[in-house]
C-alpha atoms as a PDB file:
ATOM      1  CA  UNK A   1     -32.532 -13.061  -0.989  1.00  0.00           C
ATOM      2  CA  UNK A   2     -32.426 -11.229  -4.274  1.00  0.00           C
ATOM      3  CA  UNK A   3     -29.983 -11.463  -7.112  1.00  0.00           C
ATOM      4  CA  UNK A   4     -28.318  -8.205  -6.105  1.00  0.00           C
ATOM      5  CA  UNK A   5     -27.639  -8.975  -2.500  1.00  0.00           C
ATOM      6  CA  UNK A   6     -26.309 -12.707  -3.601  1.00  0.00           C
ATOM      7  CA  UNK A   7     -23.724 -11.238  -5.762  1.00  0.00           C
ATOM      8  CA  UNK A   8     -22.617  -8.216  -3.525  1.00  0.00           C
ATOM      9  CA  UNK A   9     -22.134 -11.611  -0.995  1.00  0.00           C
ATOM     10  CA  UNK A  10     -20.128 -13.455  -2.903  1.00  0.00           C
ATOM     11  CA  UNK A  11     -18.008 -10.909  -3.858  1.00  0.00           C
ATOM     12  CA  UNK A  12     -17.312  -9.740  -0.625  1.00  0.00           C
ATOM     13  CA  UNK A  13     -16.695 -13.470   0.415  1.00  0.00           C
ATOM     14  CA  UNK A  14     -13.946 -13.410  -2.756  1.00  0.00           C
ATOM     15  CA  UNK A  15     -12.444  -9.943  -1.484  1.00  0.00           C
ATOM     16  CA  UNK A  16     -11.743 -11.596   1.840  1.00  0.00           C
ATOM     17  CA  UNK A  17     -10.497 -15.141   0.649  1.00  0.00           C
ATOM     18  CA  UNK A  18      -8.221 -13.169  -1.426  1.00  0.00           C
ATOM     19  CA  UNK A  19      -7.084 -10.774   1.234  1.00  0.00           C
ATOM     20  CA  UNK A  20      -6.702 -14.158   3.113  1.00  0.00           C
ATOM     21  CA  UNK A  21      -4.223 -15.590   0.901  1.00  0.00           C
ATOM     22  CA  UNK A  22      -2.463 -12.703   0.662  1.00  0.00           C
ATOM     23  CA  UNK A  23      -1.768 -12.084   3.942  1.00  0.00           C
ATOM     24  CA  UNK A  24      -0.511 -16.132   4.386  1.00  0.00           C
ATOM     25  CA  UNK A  25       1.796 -15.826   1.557  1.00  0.00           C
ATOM     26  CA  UNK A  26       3.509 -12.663   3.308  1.00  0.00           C
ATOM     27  CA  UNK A  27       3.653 -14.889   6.519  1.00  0.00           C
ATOM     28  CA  UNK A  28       4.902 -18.000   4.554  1.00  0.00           C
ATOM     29  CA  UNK A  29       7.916 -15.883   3.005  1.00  0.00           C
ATOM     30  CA  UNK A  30       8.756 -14.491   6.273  1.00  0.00           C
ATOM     31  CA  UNK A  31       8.905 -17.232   7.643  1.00  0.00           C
ATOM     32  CA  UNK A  32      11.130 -18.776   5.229  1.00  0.00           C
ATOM     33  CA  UNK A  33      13.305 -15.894   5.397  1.00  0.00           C
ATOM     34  CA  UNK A  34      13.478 -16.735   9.416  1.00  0.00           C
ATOM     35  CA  UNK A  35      14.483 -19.950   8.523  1.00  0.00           C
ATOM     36  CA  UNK A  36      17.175 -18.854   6.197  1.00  0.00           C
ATOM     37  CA  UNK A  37      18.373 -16.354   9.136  1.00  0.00           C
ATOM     38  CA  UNK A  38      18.269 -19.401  11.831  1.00  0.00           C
ATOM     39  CA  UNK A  39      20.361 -21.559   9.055  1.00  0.00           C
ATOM     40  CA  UNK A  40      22.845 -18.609   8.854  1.00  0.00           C
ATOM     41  CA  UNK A  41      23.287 -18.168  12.476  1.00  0.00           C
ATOM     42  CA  UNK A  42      23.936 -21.936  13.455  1.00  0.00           C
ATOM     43  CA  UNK A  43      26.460 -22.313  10.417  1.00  0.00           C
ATOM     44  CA  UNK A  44      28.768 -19.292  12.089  1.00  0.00           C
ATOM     45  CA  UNK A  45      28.046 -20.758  15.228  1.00  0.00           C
ATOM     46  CA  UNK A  46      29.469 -24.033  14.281  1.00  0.00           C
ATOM     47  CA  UNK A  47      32.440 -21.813  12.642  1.00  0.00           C
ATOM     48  CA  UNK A  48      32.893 -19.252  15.550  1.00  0.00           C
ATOM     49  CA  UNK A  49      35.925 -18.031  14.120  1.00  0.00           C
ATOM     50  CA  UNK A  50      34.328 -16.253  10.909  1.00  0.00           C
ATOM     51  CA  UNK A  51      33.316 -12.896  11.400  1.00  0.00           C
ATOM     52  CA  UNK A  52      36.160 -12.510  14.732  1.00  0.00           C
ATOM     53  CA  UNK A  53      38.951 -10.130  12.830  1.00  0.00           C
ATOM     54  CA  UNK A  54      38.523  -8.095  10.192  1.00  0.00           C
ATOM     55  CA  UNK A  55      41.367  -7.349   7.470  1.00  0.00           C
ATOM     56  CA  UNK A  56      41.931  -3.663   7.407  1.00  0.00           C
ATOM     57  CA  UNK A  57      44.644  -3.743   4.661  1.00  0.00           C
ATOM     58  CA  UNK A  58      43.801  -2.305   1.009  1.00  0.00           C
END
């Protein structure tokens, strides 16, 4: 294998460990931001009276 070919490798190995990381960093957040939603919905499930009226006066 020549020089050339050897570096067009690697970098194409980089590109798609990068592209890797990306892509588990946007499923990471998500799924923090599941977790947050799951959090949210047993706390007003533990409270089921928040969220049942709603105070129409100005």
């Amino acid at each position: 294998m020549d020089i050339a070919a050897l570096s067009m490798a690697m970098s194409q190995a980089s590109v798609r460990t990068e592209a890797n990381v990306s892509i588990m960093k946007k499923t990471i957040d998500q799924a923090e931001t599941n977790g947050q939603d799951v959090v949210k919905m047993l706390e007003q499930s533990v409270q089921p009276h928040i969220g049942g009226s709603v105070d129409l006066k100005g």
